[in-house]
PDB file of N, CA and C in Angstrom:
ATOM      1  N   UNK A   1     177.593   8.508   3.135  1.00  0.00           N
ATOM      2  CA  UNK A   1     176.895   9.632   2.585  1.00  0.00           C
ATOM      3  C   UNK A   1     177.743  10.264   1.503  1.00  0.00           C
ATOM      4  N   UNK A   2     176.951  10.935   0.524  1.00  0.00           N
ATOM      5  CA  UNK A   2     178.096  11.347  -0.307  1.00  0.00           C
ATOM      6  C   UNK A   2     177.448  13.236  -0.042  1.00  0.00           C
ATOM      7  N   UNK A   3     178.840  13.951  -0.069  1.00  0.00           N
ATOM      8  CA  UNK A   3     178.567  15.372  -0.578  1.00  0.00           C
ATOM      9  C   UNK A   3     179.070  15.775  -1.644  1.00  0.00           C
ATOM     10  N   UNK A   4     178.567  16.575  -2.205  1.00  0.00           N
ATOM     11  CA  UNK A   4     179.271  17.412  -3.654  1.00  0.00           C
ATOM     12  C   UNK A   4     179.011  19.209  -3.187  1.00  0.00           C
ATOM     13  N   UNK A   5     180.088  19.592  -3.292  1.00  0.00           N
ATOM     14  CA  UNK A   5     180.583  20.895  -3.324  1.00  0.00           C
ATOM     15  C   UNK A   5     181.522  21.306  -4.709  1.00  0.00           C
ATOM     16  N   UNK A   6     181.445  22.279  -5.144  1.00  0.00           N
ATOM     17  CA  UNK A   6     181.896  23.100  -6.340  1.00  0.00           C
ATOM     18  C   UNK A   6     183.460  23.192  -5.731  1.00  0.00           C
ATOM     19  N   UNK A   7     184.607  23.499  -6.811  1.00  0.00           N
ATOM     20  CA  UNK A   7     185.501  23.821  -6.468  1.00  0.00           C
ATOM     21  C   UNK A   7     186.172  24.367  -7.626  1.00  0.00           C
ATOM     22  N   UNK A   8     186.699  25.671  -7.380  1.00  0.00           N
ATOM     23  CA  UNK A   8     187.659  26.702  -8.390  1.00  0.00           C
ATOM     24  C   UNK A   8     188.959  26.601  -8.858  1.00  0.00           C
ATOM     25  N   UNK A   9     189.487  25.853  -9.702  1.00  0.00           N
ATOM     26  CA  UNK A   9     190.414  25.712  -9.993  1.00  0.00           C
ATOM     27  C   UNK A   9     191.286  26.776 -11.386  1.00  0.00           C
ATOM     28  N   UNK A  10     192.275  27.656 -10.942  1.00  0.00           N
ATOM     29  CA  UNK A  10     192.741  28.813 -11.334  1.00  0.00           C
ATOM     30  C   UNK A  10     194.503  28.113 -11.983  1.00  0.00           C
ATOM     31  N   UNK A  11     194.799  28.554 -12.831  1.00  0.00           N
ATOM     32  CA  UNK A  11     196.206  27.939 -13.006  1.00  0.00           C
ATOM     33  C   UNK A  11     197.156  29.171 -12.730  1.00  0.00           C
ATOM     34  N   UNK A  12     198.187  28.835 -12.354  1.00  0.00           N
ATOM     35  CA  UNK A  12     199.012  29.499 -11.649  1.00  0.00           C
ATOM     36  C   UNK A  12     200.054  30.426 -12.329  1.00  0.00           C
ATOM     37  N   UNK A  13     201.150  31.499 -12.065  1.00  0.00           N
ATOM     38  CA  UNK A  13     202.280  31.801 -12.950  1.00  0.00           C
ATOM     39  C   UNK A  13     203.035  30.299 -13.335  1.00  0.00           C
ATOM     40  N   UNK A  14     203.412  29.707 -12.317  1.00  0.00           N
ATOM     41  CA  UNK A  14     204.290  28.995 -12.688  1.00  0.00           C
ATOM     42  C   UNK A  14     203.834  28.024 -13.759  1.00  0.00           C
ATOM     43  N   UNK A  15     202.605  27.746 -14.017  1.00  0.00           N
ATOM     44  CA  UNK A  15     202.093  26.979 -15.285  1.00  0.00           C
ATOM     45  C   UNK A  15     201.154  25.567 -14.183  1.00  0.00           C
ATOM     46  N   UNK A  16     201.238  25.887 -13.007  1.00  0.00           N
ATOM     47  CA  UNK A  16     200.224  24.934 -12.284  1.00  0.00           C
ATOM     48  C   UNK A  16     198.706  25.219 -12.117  1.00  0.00           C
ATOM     49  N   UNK A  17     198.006  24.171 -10.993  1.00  0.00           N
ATOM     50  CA  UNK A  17     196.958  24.283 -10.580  1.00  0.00           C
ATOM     51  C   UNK A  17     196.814  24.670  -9.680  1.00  0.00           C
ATOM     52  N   UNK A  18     195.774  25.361  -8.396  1.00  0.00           N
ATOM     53  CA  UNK A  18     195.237  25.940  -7.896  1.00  0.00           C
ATOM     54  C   UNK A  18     194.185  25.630  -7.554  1.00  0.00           C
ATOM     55  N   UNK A  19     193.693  24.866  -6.625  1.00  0.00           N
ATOM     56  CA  UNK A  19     192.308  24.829  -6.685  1.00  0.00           C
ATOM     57  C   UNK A  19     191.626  25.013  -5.162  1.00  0.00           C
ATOM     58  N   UNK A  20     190.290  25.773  -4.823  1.00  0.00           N
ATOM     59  CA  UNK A  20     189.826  26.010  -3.437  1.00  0.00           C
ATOM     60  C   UNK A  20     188.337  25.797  -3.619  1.00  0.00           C
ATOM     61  N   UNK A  21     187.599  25.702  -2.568  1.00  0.00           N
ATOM     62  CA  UNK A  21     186.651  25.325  -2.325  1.00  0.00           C
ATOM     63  C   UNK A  21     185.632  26.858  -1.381  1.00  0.00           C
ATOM     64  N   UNK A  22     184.795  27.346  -2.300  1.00  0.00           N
ATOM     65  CA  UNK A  22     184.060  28.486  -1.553  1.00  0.00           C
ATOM     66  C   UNK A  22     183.480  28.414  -0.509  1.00  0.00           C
ATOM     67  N   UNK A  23     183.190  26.807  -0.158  1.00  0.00           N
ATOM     68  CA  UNK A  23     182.606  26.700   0.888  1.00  0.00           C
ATOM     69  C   UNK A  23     182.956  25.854   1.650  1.00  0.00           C
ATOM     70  N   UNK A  24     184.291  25.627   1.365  1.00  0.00           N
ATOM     71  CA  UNK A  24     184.781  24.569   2.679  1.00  0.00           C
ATOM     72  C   UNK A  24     186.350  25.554   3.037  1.00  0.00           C
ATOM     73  N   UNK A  25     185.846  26.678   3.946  1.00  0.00           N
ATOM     74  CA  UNK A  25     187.057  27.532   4.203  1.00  0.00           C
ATOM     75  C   UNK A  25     188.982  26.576   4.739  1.00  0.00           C
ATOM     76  N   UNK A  26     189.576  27.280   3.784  1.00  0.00           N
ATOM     77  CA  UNK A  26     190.739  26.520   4.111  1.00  0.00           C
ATOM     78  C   UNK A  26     191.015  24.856   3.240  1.00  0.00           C
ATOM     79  N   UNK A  27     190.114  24.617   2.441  1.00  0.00           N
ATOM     80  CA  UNK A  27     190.492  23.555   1.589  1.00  0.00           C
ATOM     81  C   UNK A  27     190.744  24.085   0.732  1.00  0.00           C
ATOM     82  N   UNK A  28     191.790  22.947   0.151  1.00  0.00           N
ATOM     83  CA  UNK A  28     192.269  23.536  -1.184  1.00  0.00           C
ATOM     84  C   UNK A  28     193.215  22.270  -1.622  1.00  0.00           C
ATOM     85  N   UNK A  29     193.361  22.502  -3.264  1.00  0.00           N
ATOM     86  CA  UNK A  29     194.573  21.298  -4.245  1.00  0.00           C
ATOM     87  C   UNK A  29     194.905  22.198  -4.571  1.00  0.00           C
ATOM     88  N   UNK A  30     196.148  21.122  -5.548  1.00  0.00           N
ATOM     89  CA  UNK A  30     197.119  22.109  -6.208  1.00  0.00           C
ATOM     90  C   UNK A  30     197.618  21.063  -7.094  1.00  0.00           C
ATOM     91  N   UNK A  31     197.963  20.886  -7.833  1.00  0.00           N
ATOM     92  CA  UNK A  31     198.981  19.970  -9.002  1.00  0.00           C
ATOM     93  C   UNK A  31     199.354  20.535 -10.331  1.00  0.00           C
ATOM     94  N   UNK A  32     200.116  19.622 -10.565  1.00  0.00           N
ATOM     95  CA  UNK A  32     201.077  20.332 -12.039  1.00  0.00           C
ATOM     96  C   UNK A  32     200.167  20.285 -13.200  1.00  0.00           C
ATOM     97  N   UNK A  33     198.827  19.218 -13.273  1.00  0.00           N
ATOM     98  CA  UNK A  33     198.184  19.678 -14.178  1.00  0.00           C
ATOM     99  C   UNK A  33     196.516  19.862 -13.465  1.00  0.00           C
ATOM    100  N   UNK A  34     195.580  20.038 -14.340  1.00  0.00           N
ATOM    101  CA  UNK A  34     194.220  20.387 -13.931  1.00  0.00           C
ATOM    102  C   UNK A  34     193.952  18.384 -12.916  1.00  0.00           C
ATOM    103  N   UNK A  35     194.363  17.537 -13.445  1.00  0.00           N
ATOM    104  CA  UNK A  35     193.893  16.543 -12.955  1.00  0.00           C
ATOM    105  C   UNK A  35     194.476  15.766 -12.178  1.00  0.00           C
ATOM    106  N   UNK A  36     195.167  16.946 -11.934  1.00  0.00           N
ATOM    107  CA  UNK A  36     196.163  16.060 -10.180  1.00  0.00           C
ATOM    108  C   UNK A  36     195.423  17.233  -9.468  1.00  0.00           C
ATOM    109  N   UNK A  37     195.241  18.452  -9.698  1.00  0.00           N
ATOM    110  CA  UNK A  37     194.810  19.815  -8.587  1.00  0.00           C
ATOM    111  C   UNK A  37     193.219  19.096  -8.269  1.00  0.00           C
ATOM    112  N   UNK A  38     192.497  18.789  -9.151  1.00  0.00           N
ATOM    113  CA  UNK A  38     191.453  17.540  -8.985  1.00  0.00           C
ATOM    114  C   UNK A  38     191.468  16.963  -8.213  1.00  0.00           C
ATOM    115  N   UNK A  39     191.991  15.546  -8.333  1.00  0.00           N
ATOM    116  CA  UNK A  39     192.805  14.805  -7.199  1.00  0.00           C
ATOM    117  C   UNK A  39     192.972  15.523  -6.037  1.00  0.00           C
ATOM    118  N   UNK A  40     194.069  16.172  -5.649  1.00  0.00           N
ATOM    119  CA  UNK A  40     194.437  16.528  -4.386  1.00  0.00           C
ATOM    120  C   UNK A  40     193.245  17.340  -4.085  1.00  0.00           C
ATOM    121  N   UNK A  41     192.370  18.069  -4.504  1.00  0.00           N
ATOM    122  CA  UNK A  41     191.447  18.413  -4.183  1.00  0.00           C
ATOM    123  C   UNK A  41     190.128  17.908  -3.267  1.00  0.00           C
ATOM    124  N   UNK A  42     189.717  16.207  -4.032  1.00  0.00           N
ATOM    125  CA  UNK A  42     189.351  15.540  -3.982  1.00  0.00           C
ATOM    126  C   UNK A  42     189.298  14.773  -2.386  1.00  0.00           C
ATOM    127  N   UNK A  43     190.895  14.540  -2.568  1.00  0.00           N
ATOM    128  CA  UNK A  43     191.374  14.305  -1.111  1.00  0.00           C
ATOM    129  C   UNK A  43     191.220  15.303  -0.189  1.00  0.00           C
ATOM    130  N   UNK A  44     191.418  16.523  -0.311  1.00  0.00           N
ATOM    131  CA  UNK A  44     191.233  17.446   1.029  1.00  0.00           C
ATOM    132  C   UNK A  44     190.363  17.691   1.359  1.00  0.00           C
ATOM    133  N   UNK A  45     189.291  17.615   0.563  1.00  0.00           N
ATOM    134  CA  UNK A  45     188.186  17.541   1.008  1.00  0.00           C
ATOM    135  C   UNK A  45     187.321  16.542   1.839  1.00  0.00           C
ATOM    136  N   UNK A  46     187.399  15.319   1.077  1.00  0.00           N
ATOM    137  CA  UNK A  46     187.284  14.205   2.157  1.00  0.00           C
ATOM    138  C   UNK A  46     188.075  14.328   3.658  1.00  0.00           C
ATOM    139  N   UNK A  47     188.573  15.042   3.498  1.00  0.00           N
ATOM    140  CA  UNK A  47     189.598  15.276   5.166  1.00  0.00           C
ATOM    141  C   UNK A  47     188.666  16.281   5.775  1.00  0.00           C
ATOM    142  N   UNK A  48     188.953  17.254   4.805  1.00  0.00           N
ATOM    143  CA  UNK A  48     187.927  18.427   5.757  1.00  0.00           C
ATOM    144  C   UNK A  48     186.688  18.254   6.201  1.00  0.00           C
ATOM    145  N   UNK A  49     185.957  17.095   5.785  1.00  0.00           N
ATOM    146  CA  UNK A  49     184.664  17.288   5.854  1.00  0.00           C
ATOM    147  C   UNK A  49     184.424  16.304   6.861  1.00  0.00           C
ATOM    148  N   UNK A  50     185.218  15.054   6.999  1.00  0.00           N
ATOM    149  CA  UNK A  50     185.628  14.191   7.787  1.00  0.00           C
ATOM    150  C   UNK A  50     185.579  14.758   9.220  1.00  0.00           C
ATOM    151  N   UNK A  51     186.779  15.869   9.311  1.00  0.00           N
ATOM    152  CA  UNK A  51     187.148  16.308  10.043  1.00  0.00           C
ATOM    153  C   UNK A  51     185.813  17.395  11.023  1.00  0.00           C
ATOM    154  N   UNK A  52     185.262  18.024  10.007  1.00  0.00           N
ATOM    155  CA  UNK A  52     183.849  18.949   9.970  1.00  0.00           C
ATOM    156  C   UNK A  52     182.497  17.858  11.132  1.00  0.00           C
ATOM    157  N   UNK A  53     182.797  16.877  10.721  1.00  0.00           N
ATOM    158  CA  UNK A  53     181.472  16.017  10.516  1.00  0.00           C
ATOM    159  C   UNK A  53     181.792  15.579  12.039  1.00  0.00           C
ATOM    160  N   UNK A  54     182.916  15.204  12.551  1.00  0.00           N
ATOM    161  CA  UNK A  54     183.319  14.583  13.724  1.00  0.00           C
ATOM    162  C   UNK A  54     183.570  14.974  14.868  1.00  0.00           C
ATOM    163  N   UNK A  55     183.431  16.703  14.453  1.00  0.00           N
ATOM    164  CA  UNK A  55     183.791  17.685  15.482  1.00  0.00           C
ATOM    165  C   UNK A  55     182.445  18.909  15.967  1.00  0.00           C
ATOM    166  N   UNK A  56     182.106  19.165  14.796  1.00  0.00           N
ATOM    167  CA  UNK A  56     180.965  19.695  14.507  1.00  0.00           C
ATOM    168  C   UNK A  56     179.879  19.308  14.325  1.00  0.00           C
ATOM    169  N   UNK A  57     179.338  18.330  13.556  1.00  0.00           N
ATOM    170  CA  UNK A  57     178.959  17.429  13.234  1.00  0.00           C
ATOM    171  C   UNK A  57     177.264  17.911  11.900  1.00  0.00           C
ATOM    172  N   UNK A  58     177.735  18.983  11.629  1.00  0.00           N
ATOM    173  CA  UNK A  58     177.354  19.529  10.338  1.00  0.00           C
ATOM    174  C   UNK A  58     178.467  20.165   9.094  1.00  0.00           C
ATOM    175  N   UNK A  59     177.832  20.695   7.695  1.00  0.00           N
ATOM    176  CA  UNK A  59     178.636  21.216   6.666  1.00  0.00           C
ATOM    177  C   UNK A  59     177.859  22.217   6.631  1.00  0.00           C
ATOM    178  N   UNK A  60     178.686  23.310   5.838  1.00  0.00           N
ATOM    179  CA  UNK A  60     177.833  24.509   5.358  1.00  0.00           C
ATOM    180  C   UNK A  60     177.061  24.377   4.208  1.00  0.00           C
ATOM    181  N   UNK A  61     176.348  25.004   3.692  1.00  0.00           N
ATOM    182  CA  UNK A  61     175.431  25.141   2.215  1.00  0.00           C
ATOM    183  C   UNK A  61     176.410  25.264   1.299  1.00  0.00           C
ATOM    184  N   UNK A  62     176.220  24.007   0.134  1.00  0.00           N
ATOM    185  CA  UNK A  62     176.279  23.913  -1.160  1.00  0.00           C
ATOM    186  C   UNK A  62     176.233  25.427  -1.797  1.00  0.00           C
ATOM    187  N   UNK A  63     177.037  26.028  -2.566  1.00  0.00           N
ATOM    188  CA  UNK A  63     177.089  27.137  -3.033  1.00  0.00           C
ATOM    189  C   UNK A  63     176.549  26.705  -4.365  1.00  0.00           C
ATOM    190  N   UNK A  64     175.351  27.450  -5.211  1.00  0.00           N
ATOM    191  CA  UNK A  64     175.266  27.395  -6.629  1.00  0.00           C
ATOM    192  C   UNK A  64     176.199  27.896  -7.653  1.00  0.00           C
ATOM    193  N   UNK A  65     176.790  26.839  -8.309  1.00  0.00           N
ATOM    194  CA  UNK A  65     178.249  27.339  -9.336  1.00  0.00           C
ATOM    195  C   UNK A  65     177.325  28.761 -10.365  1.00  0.00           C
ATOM    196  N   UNK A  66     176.035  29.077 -10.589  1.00  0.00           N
ATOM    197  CA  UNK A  66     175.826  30.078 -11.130  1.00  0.00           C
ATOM    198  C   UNK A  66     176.129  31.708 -10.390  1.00  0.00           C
ATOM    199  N   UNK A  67     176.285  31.591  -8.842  1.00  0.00           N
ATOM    200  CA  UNK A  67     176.451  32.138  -8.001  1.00  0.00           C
ATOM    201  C   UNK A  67     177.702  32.376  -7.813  1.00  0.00           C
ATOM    202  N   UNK A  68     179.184  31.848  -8.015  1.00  0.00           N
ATOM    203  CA  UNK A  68     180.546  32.001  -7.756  1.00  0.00           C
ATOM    204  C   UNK A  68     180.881  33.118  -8.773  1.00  0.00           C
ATOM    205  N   UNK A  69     181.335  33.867  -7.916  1.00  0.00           N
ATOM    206  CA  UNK A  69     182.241  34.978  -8.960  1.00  0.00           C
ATOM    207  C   UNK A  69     183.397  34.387  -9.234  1.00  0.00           C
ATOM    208  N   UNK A  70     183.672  34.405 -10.684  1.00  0.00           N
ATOM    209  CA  UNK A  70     184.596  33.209 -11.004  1.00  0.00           C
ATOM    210  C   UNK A  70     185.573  34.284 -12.239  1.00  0.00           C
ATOM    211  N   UNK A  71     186.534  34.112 -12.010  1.00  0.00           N
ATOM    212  CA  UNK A  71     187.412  34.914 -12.851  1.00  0.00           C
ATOM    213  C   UNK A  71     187.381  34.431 -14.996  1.00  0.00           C
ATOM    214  N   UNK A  72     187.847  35.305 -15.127  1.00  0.00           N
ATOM    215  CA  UNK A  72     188.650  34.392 -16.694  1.00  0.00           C
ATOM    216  C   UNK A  72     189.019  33.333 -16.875  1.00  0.00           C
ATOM    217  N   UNK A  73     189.171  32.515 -17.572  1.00  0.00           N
ATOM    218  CA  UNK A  73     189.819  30.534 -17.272  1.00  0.00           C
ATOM    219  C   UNK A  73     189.679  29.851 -16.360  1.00  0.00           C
ATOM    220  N   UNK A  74     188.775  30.452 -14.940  1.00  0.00           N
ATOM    221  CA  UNK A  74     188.740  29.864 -14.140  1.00  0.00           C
ATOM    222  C   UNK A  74     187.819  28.312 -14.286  1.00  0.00           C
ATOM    223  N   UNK A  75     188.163  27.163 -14.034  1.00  0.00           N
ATOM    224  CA  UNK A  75     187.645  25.756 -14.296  1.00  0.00           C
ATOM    225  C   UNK A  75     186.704  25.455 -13.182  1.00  0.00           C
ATOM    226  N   UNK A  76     185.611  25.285 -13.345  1.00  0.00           N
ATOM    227  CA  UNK A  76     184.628  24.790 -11.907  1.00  0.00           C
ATOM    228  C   UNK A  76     184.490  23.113 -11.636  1.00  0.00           C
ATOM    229  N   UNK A  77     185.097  22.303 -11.084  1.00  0.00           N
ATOM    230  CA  UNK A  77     184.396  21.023 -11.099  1.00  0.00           C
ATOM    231  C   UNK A  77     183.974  20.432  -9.598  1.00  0.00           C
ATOM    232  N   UNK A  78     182.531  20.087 -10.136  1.00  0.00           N
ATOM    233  CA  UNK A  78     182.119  19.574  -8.576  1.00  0.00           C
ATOM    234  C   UNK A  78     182.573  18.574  -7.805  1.00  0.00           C
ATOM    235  N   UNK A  79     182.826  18.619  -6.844  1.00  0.00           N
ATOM    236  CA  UNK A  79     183.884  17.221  -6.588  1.00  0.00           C
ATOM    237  C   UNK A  79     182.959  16.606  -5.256  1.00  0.00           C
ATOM    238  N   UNK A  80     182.872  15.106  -5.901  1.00  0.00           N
ATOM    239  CA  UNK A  80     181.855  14.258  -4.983  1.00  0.00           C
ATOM    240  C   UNK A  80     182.905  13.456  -4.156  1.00  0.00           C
ATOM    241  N   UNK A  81     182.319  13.562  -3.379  1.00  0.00           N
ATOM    242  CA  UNK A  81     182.926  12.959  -1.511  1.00  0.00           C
ATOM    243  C   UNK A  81     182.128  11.714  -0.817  1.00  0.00           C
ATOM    244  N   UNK A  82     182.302  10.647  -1.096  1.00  0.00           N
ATOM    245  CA  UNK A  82     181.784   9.843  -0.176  1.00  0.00           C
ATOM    246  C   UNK A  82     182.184   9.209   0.973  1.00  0.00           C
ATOM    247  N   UNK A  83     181.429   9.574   2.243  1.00  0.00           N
ATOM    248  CA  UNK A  83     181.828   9.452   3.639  1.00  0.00           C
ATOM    249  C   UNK A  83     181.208   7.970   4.274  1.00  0.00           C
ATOM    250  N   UNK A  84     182.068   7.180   4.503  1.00  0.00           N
ATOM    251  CA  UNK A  84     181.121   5.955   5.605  1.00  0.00           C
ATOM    252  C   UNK A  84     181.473   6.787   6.870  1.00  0.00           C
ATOM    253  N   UNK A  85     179.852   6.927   7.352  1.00  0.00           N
ATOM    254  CA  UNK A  85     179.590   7.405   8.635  1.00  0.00           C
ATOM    255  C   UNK A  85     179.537   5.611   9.531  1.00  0.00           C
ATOM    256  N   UNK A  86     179.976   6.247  10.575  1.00  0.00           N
ATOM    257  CA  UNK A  86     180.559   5.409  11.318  1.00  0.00           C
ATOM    258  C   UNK A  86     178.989   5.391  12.263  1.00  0.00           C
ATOM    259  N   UNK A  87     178.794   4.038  12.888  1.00  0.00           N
ATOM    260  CA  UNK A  87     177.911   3.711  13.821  1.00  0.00           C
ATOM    261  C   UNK A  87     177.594   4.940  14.932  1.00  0.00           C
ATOM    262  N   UNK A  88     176.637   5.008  14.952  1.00  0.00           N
ATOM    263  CA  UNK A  88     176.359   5.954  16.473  1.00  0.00           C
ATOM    264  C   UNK A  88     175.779   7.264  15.762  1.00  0.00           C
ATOM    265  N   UNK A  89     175.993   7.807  14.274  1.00  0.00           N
ATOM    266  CA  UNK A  89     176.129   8.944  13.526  1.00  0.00           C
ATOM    267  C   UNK A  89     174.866   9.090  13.771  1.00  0.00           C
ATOM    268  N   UNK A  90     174.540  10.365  14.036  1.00  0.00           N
ATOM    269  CA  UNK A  90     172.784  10.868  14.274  1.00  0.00           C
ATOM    270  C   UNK A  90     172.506  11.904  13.527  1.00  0.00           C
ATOM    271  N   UNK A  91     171.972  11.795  12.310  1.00  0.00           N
ATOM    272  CA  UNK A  91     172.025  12.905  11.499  1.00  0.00           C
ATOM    273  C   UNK A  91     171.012  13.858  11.705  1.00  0.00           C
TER     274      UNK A  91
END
């Protein structure tokens, strides 16, 4: 299955990335430029949702990026997740 969720990526004092997810509480990247905070982003999410899906066995609602209160420079990119659900999965 694939999901796509929005994610906020803010650059930092130190001259990094920052990036969290409004609707996947507690995910988050970070890297030295916009396309590693991407990346690691990318990845934590596939964890979290992994993790979401196996325990819980739902996600929360897709937030509309017109809807995020989003600061100055803040960068939005949606980041797509594709999950092989494993046998037995009852959606």
């Amino acid at each position: 299955m694939r999901f796509v969720y929005p994610a906020i990526f803010r650059k930092t004092k130190e001259n990094t990335f920052h990036g969290f997810f409004p609707d996947l509480e507690c995910c988050y990247g970070k890297g030295d430029t916009l396309e590693e905070a991407v990346d690691d982003a990318n990845e934590a999410a596939v964890n979290w949702i992994t993790v979401e899906l196996e325990e819980e066995g739902h996600l929360p609602p897709v937030s509309d990026v017109a809807d995020l209160e989003l600061e100055e420079c803040d960068v939005v990119r949606n980041i797509a997740v594709t999950i092989r659900l494993t046998d037995g999965y009852d959606e």
